[in-house]
N, C-alpha and C. Protein backbone atom coordinates (compact mmCIF):
# COMPACT_ATOMS: atom_id res chain seq x y z
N UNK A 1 199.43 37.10 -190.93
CA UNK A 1 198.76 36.27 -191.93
C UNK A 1 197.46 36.94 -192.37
N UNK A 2 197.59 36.68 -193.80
CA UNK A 2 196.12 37.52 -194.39
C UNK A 2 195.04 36.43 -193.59
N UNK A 3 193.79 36.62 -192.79
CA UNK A 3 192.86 36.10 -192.15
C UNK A 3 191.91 35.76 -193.14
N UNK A 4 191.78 36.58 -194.42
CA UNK A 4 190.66 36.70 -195.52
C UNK A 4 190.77 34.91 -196.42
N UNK A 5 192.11 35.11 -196.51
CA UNK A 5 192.51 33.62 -197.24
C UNK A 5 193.59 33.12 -197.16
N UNK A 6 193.99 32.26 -196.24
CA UNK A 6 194.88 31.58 -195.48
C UNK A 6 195.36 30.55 -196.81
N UNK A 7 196.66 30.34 -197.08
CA UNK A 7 197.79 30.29 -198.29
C UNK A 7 198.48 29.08 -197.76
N UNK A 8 198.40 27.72 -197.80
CA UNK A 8 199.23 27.19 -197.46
C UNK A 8 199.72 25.98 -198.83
N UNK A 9 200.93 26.16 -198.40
CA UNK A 9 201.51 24.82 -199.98
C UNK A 9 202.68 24.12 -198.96
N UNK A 10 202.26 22.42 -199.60
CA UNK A 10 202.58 21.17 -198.77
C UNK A 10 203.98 20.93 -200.02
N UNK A 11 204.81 20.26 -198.91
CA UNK A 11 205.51 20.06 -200.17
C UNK A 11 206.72 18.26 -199.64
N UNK A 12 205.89 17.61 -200.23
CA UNK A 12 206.55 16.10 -200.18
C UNK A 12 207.13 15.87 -201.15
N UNK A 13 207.56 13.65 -201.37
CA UNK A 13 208.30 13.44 -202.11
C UNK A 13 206.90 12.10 -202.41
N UNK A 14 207.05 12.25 -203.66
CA UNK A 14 206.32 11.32 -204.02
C UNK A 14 206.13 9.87 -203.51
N UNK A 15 204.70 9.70 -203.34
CA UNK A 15 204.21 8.69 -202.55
C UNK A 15 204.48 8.55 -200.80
N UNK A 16 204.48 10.14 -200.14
CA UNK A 16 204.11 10.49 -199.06
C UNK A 16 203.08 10.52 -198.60
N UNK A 17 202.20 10.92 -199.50
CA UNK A 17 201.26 11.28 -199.21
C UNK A 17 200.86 12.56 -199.28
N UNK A 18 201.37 13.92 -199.24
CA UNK A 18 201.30 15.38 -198.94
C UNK A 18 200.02 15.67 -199.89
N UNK A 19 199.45 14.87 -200.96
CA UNK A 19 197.81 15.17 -201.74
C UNK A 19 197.19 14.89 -200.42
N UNK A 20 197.36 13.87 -199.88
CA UNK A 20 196.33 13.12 -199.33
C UNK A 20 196.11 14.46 -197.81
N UNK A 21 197.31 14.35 -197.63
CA UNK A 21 197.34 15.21 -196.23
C UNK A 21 196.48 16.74 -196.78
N UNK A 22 197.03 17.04 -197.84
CA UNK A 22 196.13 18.19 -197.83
C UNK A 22 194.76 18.09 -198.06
N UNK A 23 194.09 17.22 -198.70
CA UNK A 23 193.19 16.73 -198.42
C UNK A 23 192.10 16.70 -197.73
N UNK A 24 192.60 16.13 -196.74
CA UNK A 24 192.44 15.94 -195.32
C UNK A 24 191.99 17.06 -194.38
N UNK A 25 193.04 18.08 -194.67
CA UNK A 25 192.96 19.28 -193.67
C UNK A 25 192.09 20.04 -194.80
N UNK A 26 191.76 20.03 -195.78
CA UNK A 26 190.38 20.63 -196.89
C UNK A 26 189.46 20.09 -196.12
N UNK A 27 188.96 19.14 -195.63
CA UNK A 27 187.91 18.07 -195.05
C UNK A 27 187.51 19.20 -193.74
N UNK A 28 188.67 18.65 -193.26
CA UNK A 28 188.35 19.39 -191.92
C UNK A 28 188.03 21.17 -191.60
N UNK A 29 188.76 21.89 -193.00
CA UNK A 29 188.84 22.91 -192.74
C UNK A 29 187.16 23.48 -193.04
N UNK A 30 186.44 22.54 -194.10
CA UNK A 30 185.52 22.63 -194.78
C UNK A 30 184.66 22.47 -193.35
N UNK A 31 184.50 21.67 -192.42
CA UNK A 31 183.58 20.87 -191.75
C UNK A 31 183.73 22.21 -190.39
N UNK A 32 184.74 23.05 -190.35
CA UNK A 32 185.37 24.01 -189.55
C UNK A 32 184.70 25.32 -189.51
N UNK A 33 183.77 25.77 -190.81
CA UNK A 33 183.50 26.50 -191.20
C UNK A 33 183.96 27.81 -192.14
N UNK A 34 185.18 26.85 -192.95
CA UNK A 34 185.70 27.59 -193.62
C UNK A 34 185.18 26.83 -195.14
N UNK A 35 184.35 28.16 -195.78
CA UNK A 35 183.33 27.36 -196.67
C UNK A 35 184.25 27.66 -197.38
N UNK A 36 185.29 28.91 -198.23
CA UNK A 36 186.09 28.73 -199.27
C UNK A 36 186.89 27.59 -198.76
N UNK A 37 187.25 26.24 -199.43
CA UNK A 37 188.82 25.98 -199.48
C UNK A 37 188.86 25.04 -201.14
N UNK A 38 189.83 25.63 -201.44
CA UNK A 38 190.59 25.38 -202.70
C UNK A 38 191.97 24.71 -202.81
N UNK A 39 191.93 23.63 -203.18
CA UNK A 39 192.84 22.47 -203.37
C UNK A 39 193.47 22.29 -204.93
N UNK A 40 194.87 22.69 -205.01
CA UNK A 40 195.09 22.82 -206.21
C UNK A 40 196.41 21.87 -206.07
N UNK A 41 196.47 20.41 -206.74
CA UNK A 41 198.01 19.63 -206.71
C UNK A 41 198.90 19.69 -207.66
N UNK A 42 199.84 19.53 -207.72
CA UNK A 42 200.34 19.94 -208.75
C UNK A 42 201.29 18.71 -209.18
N UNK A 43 200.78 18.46 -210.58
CA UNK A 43 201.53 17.20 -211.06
C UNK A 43 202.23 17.55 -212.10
N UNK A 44 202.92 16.30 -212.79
CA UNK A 44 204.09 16.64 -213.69
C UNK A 44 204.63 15.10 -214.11
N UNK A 45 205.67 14.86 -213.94
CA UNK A 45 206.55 14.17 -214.13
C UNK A 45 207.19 13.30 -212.71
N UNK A 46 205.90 13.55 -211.55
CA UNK A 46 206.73 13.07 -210.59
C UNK A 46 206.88 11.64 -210.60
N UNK A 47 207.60 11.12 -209.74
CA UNK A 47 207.36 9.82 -209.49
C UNK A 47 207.83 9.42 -207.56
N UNK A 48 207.71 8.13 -207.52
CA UNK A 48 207.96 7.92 -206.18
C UNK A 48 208.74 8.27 -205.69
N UNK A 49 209.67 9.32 -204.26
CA UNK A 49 210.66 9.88 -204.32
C UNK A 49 210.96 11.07 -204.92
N UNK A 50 210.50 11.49 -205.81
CA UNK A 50 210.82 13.06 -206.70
C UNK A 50 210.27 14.00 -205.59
N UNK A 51 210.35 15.02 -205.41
CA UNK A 51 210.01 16.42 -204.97
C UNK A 51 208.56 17.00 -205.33
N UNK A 52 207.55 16.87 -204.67
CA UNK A 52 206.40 17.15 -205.20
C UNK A 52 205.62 18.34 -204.58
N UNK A 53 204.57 18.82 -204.46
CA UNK A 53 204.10 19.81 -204.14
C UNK A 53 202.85 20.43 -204.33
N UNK A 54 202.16 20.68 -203.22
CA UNK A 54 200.36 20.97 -203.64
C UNK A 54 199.82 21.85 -202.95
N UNK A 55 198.79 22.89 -203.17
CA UNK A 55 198.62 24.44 -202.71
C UNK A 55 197.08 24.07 -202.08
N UNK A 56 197.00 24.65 -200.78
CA UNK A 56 195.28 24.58 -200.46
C UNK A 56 195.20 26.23 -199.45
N UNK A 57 194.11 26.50 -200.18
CA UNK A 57 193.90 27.62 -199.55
C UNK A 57 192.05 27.59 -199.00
N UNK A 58 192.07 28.24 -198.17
CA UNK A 58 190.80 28.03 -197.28
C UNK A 58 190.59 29.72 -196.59
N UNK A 59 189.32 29.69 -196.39
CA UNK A 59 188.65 31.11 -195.92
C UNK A 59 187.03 30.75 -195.80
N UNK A 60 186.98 32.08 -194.90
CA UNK A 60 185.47 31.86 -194.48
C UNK A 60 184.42 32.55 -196.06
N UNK A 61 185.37 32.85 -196.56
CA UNK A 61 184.51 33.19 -198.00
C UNK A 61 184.82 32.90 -199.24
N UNK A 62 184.08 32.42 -200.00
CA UNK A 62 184.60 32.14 -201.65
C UNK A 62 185.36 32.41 -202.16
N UNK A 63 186.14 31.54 -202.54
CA UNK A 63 187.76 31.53 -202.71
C UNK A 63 187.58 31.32 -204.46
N UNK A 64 188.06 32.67 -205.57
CA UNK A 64 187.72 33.09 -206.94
C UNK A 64 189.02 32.59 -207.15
N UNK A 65 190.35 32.44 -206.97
CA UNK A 65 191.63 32.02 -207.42
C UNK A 65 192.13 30.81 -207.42
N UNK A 66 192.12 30.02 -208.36
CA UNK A 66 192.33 28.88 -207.93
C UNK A 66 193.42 28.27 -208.24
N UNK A 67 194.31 29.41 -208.93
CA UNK A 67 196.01 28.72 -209.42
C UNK A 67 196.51 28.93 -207.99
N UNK A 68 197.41 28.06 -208.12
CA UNK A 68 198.59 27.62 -207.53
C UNK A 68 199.29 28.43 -206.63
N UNK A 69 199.61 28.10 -205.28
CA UNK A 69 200.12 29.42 -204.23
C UNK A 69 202.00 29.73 -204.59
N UNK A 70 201.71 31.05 -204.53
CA UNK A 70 202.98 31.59 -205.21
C UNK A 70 203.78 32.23 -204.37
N UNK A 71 202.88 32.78 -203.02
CA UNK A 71 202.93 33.33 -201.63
C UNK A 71 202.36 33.17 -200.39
N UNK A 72 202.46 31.63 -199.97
CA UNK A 72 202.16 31.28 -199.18
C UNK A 72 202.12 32.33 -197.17
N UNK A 73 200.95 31.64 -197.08
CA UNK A 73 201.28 32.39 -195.48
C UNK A 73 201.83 31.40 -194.70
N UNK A 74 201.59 29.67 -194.80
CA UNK A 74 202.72 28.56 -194.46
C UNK A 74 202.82 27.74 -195.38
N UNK A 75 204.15 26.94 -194.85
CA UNK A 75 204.75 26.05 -195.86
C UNK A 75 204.72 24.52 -195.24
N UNK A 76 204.46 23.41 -195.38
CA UNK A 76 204.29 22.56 -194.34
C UNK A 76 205.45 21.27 -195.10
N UNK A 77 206.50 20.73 -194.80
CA UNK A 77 207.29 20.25 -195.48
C UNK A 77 207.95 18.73 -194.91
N UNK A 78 207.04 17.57 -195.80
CA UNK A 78 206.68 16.44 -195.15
C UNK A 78 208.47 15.51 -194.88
N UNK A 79 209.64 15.93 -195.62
CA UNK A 79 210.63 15.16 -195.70
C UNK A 79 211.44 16.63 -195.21
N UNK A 80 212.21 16.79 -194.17
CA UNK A 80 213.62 17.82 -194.16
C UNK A 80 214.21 17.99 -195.00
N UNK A 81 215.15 16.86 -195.80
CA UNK A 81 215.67 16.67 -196.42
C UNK A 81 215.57 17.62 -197.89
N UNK A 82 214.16 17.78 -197.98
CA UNK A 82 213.90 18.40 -199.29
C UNK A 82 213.99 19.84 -199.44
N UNK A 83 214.12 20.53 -197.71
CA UNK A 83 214.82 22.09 -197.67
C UNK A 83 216.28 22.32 -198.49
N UNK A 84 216.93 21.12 -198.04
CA UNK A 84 218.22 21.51 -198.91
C UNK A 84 218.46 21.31 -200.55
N UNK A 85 217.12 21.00 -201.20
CA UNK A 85 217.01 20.37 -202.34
C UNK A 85 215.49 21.27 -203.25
N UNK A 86 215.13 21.69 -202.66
CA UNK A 86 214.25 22.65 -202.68
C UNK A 86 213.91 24.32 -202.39
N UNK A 87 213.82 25.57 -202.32
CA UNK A 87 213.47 26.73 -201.86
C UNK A 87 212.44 26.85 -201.07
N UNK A 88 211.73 25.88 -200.09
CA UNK A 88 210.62 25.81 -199.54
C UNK A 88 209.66 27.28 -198.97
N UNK A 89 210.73 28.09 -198.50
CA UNK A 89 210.57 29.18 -198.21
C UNK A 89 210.11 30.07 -199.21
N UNK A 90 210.44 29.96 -200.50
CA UNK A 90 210.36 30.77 -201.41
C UNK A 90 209.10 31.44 -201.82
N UNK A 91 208.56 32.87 -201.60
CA UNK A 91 207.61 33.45 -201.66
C UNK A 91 206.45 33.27 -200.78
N UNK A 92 207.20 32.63 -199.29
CA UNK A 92 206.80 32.89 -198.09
C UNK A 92 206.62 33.89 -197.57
N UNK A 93 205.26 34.87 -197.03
CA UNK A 93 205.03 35.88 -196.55
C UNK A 93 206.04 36.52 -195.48
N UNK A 94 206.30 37.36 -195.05
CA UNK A 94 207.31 37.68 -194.34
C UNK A 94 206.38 37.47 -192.55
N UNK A 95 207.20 36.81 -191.72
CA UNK A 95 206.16 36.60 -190.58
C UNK A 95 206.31 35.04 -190.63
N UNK A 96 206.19 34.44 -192.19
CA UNK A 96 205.21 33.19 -192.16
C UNK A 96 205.74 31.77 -191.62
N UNK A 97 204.76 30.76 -191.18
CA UNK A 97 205.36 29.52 -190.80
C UNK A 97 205.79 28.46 -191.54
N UNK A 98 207.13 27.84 -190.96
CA UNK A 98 207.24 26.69 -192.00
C UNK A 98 207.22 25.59 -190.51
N UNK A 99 206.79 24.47 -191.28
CA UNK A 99 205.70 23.45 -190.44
C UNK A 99 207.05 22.02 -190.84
N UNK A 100 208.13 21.34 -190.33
CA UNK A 100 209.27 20.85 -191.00
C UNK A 100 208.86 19.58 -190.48
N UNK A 101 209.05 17.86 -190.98
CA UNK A 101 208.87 16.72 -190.36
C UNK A 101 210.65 16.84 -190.42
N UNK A 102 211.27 17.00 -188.75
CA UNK A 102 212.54 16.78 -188.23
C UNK A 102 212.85 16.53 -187.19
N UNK A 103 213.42 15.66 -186.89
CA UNK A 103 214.45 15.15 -185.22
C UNK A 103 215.02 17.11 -184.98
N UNK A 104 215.12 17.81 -185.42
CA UNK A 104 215.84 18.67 -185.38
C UNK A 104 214.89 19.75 -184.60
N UNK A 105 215.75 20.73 -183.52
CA UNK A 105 214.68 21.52 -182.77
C UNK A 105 214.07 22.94 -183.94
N UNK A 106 213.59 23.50 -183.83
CA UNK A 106 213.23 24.56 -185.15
C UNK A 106 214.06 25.78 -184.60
N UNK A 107 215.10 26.03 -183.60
CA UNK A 107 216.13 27.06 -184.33
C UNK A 107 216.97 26.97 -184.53
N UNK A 108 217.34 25.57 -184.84
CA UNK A 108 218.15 25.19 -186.10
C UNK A 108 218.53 25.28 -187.10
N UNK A 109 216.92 25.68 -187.96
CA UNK A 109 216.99 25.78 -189.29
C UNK A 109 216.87 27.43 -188.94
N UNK A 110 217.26 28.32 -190.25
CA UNK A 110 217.45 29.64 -190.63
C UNK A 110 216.51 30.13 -191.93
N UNK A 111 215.10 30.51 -191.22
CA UNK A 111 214.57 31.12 -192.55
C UNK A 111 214.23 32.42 -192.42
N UNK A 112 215.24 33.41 -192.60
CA UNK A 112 215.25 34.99 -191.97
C UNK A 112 214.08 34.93 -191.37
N UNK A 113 213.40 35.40 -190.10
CA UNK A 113 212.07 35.75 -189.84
C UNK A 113 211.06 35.13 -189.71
N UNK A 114 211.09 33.81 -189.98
CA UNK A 114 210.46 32.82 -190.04
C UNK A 114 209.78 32.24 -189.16
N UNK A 115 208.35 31.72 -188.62
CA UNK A 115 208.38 30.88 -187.67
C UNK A 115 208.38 29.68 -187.92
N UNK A 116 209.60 28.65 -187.13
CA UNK A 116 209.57 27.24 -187.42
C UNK A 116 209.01 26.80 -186.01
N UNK A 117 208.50 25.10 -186.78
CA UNK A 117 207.98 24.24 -186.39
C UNK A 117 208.63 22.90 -186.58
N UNK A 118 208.82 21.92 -185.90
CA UNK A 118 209.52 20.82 -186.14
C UNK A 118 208.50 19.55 -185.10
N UNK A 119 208.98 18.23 -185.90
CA UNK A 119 208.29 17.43 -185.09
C UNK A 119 209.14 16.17 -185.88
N UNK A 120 209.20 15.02 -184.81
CA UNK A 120 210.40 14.26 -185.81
C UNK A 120 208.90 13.24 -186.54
N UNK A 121 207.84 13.46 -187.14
CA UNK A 121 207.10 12.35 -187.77
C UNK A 121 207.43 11.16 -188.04
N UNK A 122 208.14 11.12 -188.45
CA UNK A 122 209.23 9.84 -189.31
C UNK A 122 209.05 9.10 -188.06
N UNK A 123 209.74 9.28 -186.57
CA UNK A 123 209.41 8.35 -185.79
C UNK A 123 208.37 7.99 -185.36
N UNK A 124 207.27 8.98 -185.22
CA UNK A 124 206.08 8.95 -184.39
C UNK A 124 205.61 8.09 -185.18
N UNK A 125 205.07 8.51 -186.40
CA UNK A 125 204.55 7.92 -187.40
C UNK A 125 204.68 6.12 -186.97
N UNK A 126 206.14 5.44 -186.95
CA UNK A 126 206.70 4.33 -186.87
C UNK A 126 206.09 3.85 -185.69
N UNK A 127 206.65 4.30 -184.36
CA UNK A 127 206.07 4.12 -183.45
C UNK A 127 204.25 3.64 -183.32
N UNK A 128 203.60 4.40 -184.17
CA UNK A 128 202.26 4.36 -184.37
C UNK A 128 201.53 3.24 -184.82
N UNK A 129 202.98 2.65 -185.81
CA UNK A 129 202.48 1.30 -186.40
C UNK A 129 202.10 1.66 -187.87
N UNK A 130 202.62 2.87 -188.10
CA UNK A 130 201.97 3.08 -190.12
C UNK A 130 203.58 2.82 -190.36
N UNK A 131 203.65 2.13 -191.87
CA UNK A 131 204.82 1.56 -192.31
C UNK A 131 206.02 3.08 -192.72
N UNK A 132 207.01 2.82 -192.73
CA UNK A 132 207.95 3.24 -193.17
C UNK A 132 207.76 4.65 -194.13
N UNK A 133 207.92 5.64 -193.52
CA UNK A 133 208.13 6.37 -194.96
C UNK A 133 206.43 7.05 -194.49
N UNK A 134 205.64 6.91 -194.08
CA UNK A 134 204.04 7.37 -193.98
C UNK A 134 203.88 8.27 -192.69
N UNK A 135 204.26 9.70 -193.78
CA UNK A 135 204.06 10.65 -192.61
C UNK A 135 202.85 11.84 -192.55
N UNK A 136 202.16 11.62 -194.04
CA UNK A 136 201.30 12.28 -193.82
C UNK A 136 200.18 12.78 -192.97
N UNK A 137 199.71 11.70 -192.32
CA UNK A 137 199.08 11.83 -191.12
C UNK A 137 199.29 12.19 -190.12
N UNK A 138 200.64 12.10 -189.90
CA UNK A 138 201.28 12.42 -188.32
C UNK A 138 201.67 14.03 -188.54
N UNK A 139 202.27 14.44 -189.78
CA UNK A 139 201.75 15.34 -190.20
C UNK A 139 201.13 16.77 -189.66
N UNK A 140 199.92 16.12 -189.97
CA UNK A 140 198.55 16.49 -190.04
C UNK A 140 198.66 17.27 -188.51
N UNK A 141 199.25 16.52 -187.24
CA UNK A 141 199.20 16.94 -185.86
C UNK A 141 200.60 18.16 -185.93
N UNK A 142 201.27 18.02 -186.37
CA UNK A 142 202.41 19.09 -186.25
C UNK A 142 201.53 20.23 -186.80
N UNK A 143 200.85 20.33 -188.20
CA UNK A 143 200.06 21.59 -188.52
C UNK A 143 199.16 22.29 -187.54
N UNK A 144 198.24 21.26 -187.01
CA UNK A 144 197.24 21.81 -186.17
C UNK A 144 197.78 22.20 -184.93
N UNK A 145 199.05 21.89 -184.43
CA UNK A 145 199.24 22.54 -183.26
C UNK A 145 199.94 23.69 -183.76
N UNK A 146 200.76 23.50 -185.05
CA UNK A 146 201.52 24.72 -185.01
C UNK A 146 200.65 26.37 -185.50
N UNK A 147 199.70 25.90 -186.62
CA UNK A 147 199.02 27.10 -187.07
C UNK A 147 197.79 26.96 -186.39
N UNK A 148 197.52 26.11 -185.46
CA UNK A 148 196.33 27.08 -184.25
C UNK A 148 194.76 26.92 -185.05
N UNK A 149 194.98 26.90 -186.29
CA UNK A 149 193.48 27.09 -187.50
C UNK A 149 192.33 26.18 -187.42
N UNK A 150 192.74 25.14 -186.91
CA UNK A 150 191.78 23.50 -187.01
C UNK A 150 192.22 22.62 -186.02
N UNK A 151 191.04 22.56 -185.00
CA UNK A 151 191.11 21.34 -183.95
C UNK A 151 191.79 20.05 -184.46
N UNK A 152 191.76 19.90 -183.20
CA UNK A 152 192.63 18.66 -183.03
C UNK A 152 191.57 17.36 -183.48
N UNK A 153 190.80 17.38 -182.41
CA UNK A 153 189.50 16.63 -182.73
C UNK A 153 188.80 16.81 -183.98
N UNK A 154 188.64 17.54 -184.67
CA UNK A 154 188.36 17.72 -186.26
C UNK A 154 189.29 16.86 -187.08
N UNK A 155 190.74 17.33 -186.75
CA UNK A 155 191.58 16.87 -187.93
C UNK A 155 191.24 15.19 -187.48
N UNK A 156 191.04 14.58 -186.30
CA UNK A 156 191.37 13.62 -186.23
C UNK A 156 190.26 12.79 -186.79
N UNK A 157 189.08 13.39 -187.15
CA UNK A 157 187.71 12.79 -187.44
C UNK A 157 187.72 12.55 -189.05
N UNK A 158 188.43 13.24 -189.35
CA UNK A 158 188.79 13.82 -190.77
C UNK A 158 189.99 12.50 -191.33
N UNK A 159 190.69 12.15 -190.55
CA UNK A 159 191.79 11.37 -190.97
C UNK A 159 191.31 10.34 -190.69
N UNK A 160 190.47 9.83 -189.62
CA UNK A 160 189.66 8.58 -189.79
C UNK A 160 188.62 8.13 -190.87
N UNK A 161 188.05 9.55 -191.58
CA UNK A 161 186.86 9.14 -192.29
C UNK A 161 187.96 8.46 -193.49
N UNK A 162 189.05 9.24 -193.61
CA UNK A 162 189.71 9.12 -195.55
C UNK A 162 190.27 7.78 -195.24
N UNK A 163 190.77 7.26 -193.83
CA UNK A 163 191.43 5.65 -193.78
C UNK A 163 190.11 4.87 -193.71
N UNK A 164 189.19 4.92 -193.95
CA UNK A 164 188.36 3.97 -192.85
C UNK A 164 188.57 2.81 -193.51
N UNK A 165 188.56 1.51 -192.47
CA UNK A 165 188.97 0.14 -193.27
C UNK A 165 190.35 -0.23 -194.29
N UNK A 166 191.35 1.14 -193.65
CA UNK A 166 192.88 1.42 -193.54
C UNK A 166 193.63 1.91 -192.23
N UNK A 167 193.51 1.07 -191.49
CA UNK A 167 193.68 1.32 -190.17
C UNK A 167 193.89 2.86 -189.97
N UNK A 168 192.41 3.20 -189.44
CA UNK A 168 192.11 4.60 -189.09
C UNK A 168 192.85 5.39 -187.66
N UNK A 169 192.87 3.87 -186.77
CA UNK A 169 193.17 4.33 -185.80
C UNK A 169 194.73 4.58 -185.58
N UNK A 170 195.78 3.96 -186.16
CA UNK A 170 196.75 3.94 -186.40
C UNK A 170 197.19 5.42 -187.07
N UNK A 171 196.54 5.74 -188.02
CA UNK A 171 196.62 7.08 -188.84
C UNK A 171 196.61 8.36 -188.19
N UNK A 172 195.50 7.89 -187.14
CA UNK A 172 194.87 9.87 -186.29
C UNK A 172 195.69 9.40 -184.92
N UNK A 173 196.57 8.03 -184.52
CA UNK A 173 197.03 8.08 -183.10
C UNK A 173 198.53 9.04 -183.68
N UNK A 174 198.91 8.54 -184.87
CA UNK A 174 200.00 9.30 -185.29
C UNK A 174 199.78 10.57 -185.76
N UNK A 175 198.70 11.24 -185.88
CA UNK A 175 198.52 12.90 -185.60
C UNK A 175 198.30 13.04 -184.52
N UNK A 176 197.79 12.81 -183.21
CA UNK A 176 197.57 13.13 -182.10
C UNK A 176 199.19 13.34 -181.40
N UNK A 177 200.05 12.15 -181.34
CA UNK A 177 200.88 12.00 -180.88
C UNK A 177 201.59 12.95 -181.47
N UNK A 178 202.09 13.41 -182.82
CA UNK A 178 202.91 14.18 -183.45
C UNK A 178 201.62 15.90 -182.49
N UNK A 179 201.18 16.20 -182.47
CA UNK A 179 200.54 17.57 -181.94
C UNK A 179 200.91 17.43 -180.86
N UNK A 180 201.43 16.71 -180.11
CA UNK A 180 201.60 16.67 -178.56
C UNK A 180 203.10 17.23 -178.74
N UNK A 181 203.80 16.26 -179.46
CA UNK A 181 205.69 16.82 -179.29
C UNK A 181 206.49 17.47 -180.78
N UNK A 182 205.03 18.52 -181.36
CA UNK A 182 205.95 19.56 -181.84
C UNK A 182 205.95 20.60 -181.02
N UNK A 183 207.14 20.96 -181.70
CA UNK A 183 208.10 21.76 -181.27
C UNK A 183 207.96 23.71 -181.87
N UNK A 184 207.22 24.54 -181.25
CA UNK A 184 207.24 25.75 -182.63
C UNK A 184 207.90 26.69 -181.75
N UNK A 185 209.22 27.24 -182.67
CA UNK A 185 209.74 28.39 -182.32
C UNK A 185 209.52 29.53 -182.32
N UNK A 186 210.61 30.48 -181.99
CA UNK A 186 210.42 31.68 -182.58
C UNK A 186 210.95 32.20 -183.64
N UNK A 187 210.53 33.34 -183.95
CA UNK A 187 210.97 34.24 -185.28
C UNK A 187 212.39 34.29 -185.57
């Protein structure tokens, strides 16, 4: 992974949340000491359910580019479902991680070279007490354990400030819990 400016694009289904999540980890990455980070979402025509998708890149130095990641160093991908409906991988660095919300173990999936990550969110999330379908947050804990970049305790301070007086605690127990039982493979 380029260290200079770390490339990552989220990629949900509308009204997941995956703005919010990236967001989030901008917050934290910012509070981390990574003074570049650049948040670029990308809208259109989505709607609730459609295939959506948003680029944040972060570094310890001023980040001059601010279109859209075309070559990610990870891919973080809030529904499974949307690998088979999507190229998620596509113009993924060679090396790079994909970060998957799945019941499924990560060498399962086949992304030549790839490192996967899996975590089933969908349940944790439930378990947690956030409604149906709200995985962004839980999320949030599969990233930080899998790419190593941003504490645990950061992200979780970070996901409390953006709920506060939206059950905060509910939000960061379902990233904590999701960082505990992902799953990251090998290449």
């Amino acid at each position: 992974m380029n260290q200079d400016i770390i490339k990552i694009r989220w990629h949900g289904r509308g009204g997941q949340g995956a703005i919010t999540a990236a967001k989030i980890v901008a917050n934290a990455a910012f509070v981390s000491g990574y003074t570049g980070v650049v948040m670029a979402p990308t809208f259109g025509t989505e709607r609730r359910g459609a295939p959506v998708l948003t680029s944040l890149q972060i570094s310890k130095q001023k980040i001059y580019d601010l279109s859209p990641i075309t070559q990610p160093d990870m891919v973080v991908v809030l529904d499974h479902l949307i690998v088979e409906e999507v190229d998620v991988a596509g113009g993924l660095k060679p090396g790079g991680l994909i970060i998957i919300n799945s019941s499924r173990h990560p060498d399962d999936f086949d992304f030549n070279g790839m490192k996967v990550a899996t975590a089933d969110v969908t349940h944790i999330a439930g378990e947690a007490g956030l409604p149906t379908g709200i995985v962004n947050t839980g999320i949030i804990g599969a990233f930080a354990k899998a790419s190593g970049l941003i504490d645990m305790e950061t992200l979780t301070r970070a996901i409390e400030d953006e709920f506060k007086g939206k059950h905060p605690e509910k939000n960061s127990r379902a990233a904590r819990v999701t960082f505990e039982n992902t799953i990251v493979g090998g290449n």
